[in-house]
N, C-alpha and C. Protein backbone atom coordinates (compact mmCIF):
# COMPACT_ATOMS: atom_id res chain seq x y z
N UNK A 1 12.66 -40.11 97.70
CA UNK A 1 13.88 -40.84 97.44
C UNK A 1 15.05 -39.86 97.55
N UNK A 2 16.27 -40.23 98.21
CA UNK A 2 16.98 -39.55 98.69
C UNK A 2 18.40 -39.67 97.40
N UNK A 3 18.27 -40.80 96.99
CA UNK A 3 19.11 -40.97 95.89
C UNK A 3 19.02 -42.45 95.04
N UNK A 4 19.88 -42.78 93.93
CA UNK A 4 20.14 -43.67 92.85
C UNK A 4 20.28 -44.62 93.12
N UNK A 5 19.22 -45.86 93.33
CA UNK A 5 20.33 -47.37 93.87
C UNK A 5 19.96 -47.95 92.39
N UNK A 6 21.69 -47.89 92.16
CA UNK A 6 21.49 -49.11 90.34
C UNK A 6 22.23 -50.79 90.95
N UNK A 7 21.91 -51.23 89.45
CA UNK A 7 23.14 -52.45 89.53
C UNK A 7 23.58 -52.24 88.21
N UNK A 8 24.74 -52.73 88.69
CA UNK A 8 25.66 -52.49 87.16
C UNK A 8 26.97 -53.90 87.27
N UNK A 9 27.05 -54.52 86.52
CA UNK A 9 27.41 -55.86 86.58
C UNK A 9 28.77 -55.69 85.47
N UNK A 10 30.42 -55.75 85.83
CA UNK A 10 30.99 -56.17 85.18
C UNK A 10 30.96 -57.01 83.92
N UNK A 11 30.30 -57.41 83.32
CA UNK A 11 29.49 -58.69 82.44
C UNK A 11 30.67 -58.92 80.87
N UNK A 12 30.97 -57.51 80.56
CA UNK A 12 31.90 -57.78 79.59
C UNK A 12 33.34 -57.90 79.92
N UNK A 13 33.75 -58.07 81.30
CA UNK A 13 35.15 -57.59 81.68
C UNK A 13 35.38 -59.19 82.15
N UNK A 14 34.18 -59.64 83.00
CA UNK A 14 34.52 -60.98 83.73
C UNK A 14 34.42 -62.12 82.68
N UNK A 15 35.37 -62.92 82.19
CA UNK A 15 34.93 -64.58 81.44
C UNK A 15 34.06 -65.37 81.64
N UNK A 16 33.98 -65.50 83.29
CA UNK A 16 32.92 -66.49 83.54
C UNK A 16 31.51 -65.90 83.72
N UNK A 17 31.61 -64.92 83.90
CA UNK A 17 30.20 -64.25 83.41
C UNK A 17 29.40 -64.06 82.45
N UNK A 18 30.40 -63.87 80.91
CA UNK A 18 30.50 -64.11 79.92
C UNK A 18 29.32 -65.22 79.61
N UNK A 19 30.06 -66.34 80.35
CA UNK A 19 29.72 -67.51 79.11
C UNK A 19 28.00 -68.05 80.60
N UNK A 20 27.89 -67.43 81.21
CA UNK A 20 26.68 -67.71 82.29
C UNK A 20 25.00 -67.64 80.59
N UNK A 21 24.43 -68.80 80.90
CA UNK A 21 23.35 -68.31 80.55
C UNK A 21 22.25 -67.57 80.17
N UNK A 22 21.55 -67.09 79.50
CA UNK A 22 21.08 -65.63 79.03
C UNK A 22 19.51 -65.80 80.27
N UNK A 23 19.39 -66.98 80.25
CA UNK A 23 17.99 -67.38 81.72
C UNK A 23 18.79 -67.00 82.86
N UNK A 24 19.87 -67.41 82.98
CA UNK A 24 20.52 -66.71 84.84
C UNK A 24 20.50 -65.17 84.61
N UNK A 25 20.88 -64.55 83.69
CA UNK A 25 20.30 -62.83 83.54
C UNK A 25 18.34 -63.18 83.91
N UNK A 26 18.35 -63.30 82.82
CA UNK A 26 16.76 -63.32 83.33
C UNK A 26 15.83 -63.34 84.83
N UNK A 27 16.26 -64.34 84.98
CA UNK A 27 16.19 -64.38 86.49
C UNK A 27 16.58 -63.41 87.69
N UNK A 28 17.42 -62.90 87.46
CA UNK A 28 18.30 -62.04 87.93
C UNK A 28 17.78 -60.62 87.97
N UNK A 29 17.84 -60.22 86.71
CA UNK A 29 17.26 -59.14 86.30
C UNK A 29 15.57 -58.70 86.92
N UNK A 30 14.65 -59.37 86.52
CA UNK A 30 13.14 -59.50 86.99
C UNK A 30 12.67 -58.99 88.12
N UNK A 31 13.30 -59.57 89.07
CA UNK A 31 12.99 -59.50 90.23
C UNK A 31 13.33 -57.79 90.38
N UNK A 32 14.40 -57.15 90.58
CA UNK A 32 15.06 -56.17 90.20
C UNK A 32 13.82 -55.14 89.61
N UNK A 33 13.49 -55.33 88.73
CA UNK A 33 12.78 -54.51 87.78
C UNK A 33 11.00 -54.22 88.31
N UNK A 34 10.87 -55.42 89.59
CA UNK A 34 9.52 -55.62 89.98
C UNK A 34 9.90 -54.06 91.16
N UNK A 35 10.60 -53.60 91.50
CA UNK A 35 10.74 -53.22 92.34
C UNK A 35 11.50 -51.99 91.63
N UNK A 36 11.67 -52.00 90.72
CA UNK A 36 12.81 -50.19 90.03
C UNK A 36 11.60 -49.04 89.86
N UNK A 37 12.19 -47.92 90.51
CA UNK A 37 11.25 -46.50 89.92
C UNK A 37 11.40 -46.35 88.64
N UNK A 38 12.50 -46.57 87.85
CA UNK A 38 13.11 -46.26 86.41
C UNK A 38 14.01 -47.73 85.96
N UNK A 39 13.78 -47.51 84.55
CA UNK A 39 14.84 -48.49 83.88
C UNK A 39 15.59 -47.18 82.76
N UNK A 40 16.96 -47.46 83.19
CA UNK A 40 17.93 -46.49 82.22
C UNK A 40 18.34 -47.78 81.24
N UNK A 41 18.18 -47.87 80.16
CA UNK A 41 19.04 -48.24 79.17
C UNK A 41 20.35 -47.90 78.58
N UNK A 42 21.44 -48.34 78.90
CA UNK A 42 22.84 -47.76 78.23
C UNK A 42 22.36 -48.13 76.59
N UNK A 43 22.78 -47.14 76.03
CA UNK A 43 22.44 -47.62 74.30
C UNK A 43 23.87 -47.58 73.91
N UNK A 44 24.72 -48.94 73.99
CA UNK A 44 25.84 -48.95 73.39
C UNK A 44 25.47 -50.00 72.50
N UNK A 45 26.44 -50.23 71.51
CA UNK A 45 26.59 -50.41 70.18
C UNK A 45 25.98 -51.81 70.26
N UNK A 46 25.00 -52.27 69.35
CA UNK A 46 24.03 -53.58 69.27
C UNK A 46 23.03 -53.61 70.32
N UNK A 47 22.98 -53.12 71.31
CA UNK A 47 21.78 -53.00 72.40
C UNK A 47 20.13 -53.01 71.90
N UNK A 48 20.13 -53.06 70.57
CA UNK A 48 18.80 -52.69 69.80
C UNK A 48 18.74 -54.22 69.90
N UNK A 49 19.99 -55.40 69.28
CA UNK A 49 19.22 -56.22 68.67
C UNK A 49 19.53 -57.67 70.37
N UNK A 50 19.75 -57.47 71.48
CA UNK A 50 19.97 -57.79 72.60
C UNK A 50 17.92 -58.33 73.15
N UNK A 51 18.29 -59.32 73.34
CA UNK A 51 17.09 -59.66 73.87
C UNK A 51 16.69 -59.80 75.12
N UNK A 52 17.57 -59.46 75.81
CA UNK A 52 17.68 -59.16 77.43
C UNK A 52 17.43 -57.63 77.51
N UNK A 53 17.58 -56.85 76.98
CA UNK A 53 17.08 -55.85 76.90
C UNK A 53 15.56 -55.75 76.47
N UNK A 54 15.58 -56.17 75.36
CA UNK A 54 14.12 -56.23 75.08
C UNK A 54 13.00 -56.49 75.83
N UNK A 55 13.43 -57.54 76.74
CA UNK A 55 12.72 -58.09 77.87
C UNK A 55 12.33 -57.19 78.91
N UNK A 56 13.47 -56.62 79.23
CA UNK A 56 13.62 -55.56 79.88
C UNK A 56 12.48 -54.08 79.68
N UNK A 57 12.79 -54.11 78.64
CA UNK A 57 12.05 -52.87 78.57
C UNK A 57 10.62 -53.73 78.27
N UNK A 58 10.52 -54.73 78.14
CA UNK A 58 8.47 -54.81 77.84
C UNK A 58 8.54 -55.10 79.34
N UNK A 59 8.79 -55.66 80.36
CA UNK A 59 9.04 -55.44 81.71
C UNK A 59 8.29 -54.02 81.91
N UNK A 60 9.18 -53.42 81.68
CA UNK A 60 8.80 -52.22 82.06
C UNK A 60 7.91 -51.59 82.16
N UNK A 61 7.79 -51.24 80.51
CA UNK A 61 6.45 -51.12 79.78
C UNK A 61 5.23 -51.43 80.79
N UNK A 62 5.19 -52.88 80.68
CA UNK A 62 4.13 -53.61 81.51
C UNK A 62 3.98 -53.21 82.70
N UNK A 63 4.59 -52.67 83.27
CA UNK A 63 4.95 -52.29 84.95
C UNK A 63 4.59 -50.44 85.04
N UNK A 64 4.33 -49.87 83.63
CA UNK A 64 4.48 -48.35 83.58
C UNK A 64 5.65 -48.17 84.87
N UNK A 65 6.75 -48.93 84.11
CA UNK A 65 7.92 -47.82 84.82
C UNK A 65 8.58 -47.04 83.80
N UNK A 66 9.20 -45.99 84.27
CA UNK A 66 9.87 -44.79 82.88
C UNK A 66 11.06 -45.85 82.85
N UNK A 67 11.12 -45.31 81.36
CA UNK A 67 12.15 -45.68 80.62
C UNK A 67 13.27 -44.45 80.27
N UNK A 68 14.36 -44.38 80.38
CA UNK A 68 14.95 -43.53 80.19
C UNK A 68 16.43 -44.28 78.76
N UNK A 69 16.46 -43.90 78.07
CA UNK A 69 17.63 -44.22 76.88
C UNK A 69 18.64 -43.27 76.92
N UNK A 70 19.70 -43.84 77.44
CA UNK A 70 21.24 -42.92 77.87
C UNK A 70 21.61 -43.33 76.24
N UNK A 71 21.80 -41.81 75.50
CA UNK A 71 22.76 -41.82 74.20
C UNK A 71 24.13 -41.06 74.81
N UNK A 72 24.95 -41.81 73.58
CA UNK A 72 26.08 -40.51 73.95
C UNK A 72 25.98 -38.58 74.32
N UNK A 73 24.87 -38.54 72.90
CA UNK A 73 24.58 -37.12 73.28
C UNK A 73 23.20 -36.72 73.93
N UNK A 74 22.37 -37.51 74.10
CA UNK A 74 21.49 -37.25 74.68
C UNK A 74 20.62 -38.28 75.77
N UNK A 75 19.65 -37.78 76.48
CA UNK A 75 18.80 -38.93 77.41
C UNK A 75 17.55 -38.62 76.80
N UNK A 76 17.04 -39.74 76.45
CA UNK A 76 15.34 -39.43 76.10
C UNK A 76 14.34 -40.60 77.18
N UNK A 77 13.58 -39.65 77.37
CA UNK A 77 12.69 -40.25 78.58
C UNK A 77 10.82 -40.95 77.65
N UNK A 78 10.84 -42.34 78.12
CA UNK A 78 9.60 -42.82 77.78
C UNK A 78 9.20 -43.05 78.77
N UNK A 79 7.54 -42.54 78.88
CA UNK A 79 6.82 -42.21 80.12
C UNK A 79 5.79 -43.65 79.72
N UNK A 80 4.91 -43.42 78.57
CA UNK A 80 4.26 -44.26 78.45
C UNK A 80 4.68 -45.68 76.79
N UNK A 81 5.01 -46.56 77.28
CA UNK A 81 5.50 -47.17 76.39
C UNK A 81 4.97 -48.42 75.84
């Protein structure tokens, strides 16, 4: 791999994105994740209790893809989760 392909989605900036369904993420997301070398988690503030995340990472899990948790001061890497 030669480099980083993310997605990163305006989600708190746009309104109508906002108010989109937590299943149109879902959907969205999945497919995405069938196919990621890594899942980075941003850990900003409430991300613990987010259930799109959660999903996300048992996704993962299930898939043994690394997990990586972006803190402000640090990155911690889960290999097996």
């Amino acid at each position: 791999m030669t480099g980083v392909q993310t997605c990163a989605l305006p989600i708190c900036i746009d309104k109508y994105l906002k108010r989109l369904p937590p299943n149109f993420w879902y959907e969205f997301d999945e497919p995405m994740l069938y196919s990621a070398e890594a899942l980075f988690v941003l850990c900003l503030e409430g991300w613990e209790e987010s259930k799109g995340v959660a999903t996300e990472i048992k996704i993962a899990g299930d898939r043994n893809i690394p997990i990586l948790f972006l803190r402000e001061t640090s990155v911690e890497l889960v290999v097996d989760k």
